[in-house]
N, C-alpha and C. Protein backbone atom coordinates (compact mmCIF):
# COMPACT_ATOMS: atom_id res chain seq x y z
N UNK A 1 14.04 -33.12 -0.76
CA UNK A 1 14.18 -31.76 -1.24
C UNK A 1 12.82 -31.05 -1.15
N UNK A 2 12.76 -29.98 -0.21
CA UNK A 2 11.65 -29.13 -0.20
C UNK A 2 11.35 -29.02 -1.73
N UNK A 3 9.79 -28.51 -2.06
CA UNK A 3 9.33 -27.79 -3.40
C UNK A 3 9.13 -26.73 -3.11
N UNK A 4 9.75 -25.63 -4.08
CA UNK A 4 9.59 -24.21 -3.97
C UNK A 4 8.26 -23.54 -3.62
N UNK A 5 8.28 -22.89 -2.89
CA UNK A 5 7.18 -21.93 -2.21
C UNK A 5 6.55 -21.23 -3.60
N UNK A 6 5.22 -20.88 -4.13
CA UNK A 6 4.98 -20.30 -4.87
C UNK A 6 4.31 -19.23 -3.91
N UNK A 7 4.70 -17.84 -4.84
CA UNK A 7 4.32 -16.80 -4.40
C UNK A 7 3.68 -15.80 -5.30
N UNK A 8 2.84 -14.69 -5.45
CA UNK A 8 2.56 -13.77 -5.92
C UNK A 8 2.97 -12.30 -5.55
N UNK A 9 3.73 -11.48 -6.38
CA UNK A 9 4.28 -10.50 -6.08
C UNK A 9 3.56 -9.18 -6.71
N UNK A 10 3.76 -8.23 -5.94
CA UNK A 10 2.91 -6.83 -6.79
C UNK A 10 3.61 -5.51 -5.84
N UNK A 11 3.51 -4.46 -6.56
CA UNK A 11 4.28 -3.05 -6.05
C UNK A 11 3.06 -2.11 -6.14
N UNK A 12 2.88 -1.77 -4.69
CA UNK A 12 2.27 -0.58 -4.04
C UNK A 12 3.01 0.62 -4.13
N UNK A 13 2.27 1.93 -4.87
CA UNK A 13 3.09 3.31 -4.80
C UNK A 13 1.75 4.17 -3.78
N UNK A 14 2.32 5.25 -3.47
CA UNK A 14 1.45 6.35 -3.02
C UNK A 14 2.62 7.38 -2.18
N UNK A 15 2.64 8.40 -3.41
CA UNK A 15 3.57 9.87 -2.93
C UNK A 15 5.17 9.21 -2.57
N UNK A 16 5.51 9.22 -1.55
CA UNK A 16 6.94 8.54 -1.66
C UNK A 16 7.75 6.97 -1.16
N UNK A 17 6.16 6.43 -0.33
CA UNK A 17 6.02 5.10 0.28
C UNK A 17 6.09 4.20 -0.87
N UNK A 18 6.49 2.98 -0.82
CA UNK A 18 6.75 1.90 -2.16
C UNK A 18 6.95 1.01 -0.98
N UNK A 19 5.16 -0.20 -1.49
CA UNK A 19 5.55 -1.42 -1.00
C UNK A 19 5.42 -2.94 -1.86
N UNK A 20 6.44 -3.77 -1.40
CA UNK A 20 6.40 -4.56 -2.01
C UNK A 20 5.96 -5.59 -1.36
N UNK A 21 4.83 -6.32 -2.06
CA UNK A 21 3.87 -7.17 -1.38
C UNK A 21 4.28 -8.79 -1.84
N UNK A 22 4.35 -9.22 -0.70
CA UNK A 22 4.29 -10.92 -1.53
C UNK A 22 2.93 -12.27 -0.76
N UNK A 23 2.21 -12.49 -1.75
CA UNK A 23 0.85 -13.66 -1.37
C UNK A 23 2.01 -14.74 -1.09
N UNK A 24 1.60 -15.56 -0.20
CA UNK A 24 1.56 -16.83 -0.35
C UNK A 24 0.31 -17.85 -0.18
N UNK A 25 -0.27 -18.85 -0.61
CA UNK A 25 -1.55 -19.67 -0.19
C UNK A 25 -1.28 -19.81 1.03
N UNK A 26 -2.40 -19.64 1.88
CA UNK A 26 -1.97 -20.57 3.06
C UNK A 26 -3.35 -21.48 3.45
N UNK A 27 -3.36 -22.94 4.05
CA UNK A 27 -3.76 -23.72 4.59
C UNK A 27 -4.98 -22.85 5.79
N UNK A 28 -4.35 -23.27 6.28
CA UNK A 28 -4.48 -22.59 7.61
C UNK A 28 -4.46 -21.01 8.10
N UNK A 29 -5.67 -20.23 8.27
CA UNK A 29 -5.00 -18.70 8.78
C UNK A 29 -4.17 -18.00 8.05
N UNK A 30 -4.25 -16.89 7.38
CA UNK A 30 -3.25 -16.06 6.87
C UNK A 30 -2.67 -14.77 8.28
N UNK A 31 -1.61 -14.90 7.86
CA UNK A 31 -0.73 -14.30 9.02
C UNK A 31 -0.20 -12.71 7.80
N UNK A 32 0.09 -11.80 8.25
CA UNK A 32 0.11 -10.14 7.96
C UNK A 32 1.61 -9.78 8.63
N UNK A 33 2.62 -9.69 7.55
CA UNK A 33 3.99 -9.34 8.27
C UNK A 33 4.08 -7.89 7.85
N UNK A 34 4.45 -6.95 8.44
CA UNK A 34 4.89 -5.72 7.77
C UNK A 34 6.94 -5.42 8.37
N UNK A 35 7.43 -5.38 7.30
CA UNK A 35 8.91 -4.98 7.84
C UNK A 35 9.81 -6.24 8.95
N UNK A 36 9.02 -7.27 8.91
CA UNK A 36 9.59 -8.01 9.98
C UNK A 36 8.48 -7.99 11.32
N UNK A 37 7.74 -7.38 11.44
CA UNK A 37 6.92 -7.55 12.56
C UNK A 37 5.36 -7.49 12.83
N UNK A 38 4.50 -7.88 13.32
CA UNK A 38 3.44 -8.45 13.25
C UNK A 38 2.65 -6.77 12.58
N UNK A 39 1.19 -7.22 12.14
CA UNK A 39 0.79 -5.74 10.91
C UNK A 39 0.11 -5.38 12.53
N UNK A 40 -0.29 -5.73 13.88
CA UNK A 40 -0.81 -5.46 14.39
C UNK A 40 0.02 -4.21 15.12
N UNK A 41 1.29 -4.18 15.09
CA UNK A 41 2.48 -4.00 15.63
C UNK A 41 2.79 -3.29 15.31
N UNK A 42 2.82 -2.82 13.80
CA UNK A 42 3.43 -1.57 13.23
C UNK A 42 2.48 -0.69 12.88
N UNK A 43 1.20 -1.25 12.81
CA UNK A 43 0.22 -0.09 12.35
C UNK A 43 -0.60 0.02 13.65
N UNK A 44 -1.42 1.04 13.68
CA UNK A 44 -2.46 1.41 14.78
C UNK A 44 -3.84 0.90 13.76
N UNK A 45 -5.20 1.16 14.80
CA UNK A 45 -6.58 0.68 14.12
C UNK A 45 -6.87 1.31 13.04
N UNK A 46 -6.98 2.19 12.82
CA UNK A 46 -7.43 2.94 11.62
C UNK A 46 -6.33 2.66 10.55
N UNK A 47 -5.53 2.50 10.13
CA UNK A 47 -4.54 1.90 8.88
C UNK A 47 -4.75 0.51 9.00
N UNK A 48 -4.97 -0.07 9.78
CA UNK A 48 -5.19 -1.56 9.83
C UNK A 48 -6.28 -1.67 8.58
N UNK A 49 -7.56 -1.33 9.14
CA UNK A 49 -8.94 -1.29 7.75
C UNK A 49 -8.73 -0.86 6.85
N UNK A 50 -7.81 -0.13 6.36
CA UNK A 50 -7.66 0.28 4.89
C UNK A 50 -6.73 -0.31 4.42
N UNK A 51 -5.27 -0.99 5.03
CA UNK A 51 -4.76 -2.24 4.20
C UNK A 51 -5.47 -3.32 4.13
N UNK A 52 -6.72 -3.69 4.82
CA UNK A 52 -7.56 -5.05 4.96
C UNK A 52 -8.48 -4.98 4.07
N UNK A 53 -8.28 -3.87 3.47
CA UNK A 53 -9.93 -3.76 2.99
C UNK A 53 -10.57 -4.44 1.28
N UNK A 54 -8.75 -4.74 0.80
CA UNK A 54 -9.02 -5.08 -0.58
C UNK A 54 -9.87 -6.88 -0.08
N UNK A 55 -9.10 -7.08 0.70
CA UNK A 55 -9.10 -8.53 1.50
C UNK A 55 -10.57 -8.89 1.85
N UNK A 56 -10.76 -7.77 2.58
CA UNK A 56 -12.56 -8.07 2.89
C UNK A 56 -12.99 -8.20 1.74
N UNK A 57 -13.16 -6.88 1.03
CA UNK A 57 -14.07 -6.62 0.04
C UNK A 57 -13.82 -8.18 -1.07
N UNK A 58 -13.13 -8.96 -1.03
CA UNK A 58 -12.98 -10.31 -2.41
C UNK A 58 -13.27 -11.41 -1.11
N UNK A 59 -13.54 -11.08 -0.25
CA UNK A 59 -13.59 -12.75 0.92
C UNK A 59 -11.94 -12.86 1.11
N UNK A 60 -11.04 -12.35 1.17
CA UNK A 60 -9.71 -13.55 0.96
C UNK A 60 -8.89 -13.52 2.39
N UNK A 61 -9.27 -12.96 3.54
CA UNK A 61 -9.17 -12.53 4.78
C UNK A 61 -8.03 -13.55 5.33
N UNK A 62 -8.36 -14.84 5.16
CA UNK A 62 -7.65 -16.12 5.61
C UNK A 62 -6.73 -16.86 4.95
N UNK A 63 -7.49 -16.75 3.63
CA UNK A 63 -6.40 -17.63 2.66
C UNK A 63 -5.09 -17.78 2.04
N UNK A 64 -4.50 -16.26 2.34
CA UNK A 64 -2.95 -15.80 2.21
C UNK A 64 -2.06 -15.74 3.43
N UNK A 65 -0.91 -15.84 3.59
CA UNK A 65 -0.14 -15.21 4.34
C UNK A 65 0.74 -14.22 3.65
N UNK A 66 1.11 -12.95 3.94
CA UNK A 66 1.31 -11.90 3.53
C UNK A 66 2.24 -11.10 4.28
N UNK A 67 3.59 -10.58 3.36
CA UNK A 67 4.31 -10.22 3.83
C UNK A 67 4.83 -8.90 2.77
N UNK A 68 4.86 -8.00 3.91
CA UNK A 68 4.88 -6.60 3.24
C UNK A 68 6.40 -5.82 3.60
N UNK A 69 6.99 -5.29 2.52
CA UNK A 69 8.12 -4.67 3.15
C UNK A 69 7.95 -3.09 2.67
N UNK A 70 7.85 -1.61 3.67
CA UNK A 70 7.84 -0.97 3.60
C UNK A 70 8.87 0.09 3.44
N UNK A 71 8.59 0.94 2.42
CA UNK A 71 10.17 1.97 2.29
C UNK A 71 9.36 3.51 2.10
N UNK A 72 10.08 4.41 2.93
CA UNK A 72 9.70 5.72 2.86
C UNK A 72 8.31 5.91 3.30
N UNK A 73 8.04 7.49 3.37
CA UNK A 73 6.66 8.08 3.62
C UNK A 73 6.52 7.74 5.42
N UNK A 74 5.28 8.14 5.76
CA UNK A 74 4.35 8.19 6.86
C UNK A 74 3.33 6.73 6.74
N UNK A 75 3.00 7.11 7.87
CA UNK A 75 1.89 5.82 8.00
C UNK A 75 0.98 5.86 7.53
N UNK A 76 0.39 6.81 7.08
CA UNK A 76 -0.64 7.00 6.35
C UNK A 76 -0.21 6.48 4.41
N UNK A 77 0.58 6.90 4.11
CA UNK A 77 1.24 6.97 3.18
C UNK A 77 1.49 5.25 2.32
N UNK A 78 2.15 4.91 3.95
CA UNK A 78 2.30 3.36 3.72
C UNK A 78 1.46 2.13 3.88
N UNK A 79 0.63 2.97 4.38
CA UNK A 79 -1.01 2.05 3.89
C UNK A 79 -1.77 1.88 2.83
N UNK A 80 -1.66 3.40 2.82
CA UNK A 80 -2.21 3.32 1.01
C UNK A 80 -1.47 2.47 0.07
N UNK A 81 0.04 2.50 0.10
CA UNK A 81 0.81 1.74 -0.82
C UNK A 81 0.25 0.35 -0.56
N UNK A 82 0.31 -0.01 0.31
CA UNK A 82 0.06 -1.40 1.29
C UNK A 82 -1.17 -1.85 0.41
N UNK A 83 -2.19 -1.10 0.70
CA UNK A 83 -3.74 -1.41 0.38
C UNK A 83 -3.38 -1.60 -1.50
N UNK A 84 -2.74 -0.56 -1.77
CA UNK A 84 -2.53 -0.70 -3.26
C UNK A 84 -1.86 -2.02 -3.67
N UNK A 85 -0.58 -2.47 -3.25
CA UNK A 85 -0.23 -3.12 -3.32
C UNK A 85 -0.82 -4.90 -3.06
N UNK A 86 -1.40 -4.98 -2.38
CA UNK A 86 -2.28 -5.73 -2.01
C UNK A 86 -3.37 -6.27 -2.97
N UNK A 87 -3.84 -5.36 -3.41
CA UNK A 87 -5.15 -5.09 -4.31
C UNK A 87 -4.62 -6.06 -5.83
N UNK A 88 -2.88 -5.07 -6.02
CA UNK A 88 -2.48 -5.95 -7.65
C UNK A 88 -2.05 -7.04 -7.99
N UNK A 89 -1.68 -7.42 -6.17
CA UNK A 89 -1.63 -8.74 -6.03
C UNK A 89 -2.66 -9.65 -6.43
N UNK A 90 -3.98 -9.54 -5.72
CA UNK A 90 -4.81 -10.05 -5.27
C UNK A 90 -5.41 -10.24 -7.04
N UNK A 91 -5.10 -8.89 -7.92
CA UNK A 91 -5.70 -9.03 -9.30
C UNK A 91 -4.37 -10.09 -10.09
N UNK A 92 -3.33 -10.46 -9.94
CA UNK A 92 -2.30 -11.22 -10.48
C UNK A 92 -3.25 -12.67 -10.61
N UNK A 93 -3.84 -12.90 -9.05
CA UNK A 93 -3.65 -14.14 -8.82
C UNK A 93 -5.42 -14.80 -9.56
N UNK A 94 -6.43 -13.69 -9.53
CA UNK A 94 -7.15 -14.10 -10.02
C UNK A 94 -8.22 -12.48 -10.68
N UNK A 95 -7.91 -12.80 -12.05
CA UNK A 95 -8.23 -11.54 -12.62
C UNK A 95 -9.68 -10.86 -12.76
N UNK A 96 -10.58 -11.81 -12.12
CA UNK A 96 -11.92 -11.70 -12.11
C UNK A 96 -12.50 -10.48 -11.09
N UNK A 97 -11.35 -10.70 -10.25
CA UNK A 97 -11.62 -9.62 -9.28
C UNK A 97 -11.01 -8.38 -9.49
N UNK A 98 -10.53 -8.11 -10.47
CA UNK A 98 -10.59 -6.70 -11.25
C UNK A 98 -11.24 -5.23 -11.14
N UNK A 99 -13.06 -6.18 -11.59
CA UNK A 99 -13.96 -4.89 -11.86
C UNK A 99 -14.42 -4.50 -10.31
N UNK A 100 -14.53 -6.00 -9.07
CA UNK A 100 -14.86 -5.36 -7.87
C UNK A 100 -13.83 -4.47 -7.29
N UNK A 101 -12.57 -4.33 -7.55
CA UNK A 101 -11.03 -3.92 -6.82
C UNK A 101 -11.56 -2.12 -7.66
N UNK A 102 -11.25 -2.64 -8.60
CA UNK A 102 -11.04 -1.14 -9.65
C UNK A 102 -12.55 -0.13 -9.08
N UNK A 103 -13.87 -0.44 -9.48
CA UNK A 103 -14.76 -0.02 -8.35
C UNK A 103 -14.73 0.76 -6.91
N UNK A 104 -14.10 0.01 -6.45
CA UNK A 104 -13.95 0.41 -5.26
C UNK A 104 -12.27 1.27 -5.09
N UNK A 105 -12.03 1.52 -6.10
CA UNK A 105 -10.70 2.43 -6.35
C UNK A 105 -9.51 2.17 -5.79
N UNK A 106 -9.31 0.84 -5.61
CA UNK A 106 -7.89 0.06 -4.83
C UNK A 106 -6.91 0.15 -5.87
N UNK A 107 -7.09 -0.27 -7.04
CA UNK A 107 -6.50 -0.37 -8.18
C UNK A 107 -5.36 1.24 -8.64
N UNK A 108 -6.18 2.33 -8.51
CA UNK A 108 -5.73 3.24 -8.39
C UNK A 108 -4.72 3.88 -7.97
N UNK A 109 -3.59 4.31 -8.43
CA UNK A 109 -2.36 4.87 -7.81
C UNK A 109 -2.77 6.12 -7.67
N UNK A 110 -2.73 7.01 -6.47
CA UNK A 110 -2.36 8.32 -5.59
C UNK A 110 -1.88 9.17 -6.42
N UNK A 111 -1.04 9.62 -7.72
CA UNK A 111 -0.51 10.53 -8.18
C UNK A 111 0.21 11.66 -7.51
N UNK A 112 -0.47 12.30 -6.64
CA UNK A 112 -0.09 13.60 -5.57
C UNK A 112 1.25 13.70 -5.12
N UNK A 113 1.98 14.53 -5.53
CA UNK A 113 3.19 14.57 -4.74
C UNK A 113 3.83 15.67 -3.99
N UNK A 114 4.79 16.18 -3.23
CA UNK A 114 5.07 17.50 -2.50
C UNK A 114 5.62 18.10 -4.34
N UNK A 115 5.38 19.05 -3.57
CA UNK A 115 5.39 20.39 -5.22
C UNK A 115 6.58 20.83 -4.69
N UNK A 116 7.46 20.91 -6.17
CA UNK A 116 8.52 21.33 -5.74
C UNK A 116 9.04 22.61 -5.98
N UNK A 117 9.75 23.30 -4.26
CA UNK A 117 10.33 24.54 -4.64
C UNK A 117 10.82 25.54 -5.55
N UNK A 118 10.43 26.48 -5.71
CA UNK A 118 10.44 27.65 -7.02
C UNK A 118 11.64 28.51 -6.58
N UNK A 119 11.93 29.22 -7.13
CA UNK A 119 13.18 30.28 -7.06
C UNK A 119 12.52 31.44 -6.66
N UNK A 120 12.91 32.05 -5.34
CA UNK A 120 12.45 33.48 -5.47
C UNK A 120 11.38 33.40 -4.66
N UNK A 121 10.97 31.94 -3.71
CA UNK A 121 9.82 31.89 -3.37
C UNK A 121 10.74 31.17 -2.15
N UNK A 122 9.89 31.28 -1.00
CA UNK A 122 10.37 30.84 0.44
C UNK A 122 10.43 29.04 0.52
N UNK A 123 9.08 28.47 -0.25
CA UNK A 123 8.26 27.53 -0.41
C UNK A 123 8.37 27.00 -1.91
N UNK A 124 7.18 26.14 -1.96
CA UNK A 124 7.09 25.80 -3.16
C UNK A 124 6.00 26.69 -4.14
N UNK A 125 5.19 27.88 -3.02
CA UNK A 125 4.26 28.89 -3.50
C UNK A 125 4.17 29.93 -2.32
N UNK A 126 4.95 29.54 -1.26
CA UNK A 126 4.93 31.00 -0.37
C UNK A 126 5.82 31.96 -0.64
N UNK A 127 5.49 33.29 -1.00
CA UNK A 127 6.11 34.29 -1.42
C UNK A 127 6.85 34.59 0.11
N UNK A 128 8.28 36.15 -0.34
CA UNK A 128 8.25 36.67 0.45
C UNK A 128 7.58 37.68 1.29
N UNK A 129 7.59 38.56 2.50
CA UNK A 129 6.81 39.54 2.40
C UNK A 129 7.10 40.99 1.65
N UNK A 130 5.73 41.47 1.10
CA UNK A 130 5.98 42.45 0.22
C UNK A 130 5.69 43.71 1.13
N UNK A 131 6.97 44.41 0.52
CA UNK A 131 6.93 45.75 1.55
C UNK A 131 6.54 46.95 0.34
N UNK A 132 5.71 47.49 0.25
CA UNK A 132 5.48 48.85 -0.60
C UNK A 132 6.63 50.14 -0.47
N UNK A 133 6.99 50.13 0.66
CA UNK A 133 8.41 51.10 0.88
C UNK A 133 9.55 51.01 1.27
C-alpha cells in the first residue's frame, strides 16, 4: 500500500484570478505545473520571475514540486495570485520565513478591483456628453 503523498496547500487572490497552490517535497528537482501544463508553457518570461520570485528570495527553487490551478483574470493577474499563493504556502510550511516574504510584499493581497457601474453614467465614472443647448 502506497503512503499518502503529503502536501501543503494555500489560496492566491489578486482582482478576479484565484489560485490554488499545492507544495509537494521533492527529492530530486522541483517541477512547476500550471493548469495541466508545463509553467514554461503557459506563461511567457516576464510572469515567469514574479511567480519564482517568493522561491528565489527563501532558496527553495528545487525542493518542491508545484502544482498550480488557475481560474479567471489575465496573465498578469494570474501571476500575481500565483506568486501570492506560493508565498502562503511556502509560510504554512515553515513560518520563519514570514518576516523575509511579508518584506518583500508577497504576503500581501492586491485589493484593487474593476469599479462598478453607476446609473446615469456610460461607465463606472464616464459621464454622458453635456450639451448646454
Amino acid at each position: 500500500m502506497a503512503k499518502a503523498e503529503q502536501y501543503f496547500y494555500a489560496l492566491g487572490k489578486r482582482k478576479t484570478s484565484i489560485a490554488k497552490v499545492y507544495l509537494t517535497p521533492s527529492e530530486k528537482g522541483g517541477t512547476i505545473e500550471v493548469n495541466g501544463k508545463d509553467i514554461k508553457e503557459y506563461f511567457s518570461g516576464n510572469y515567469l520571475g514574479n511567480i519564482l520570485s517568493p522561491l528565489v528570495l527563501t532558496d527553495n527553487t528545487d525542493r518542491y514540486n508545484i502544482k498550480i490551478v488557475l481560474q479567471g483574470g489575465g496573465f498578469s493577474s494570474q501571476s500575481d495570485a500565483a506568486r501570492h499563493g506560493i508565498a502562503r504556502a511556502l509560510e504554512l510550511i515553515n513560518p520563519d520565513l514570514r518576516t523575509s516574504l511579508k518584506s518583500a510584499g508577497f504576503l500581501t493581497r492586491d485589493p484593487r478591483r474593476k469599479e462598478r457601474k453607476k446609473f446615469g453614467k456610460k461607465k463606472a465614472r464616464k459621464s454622458p456628453q453635456w450639451s448646454k443647448r
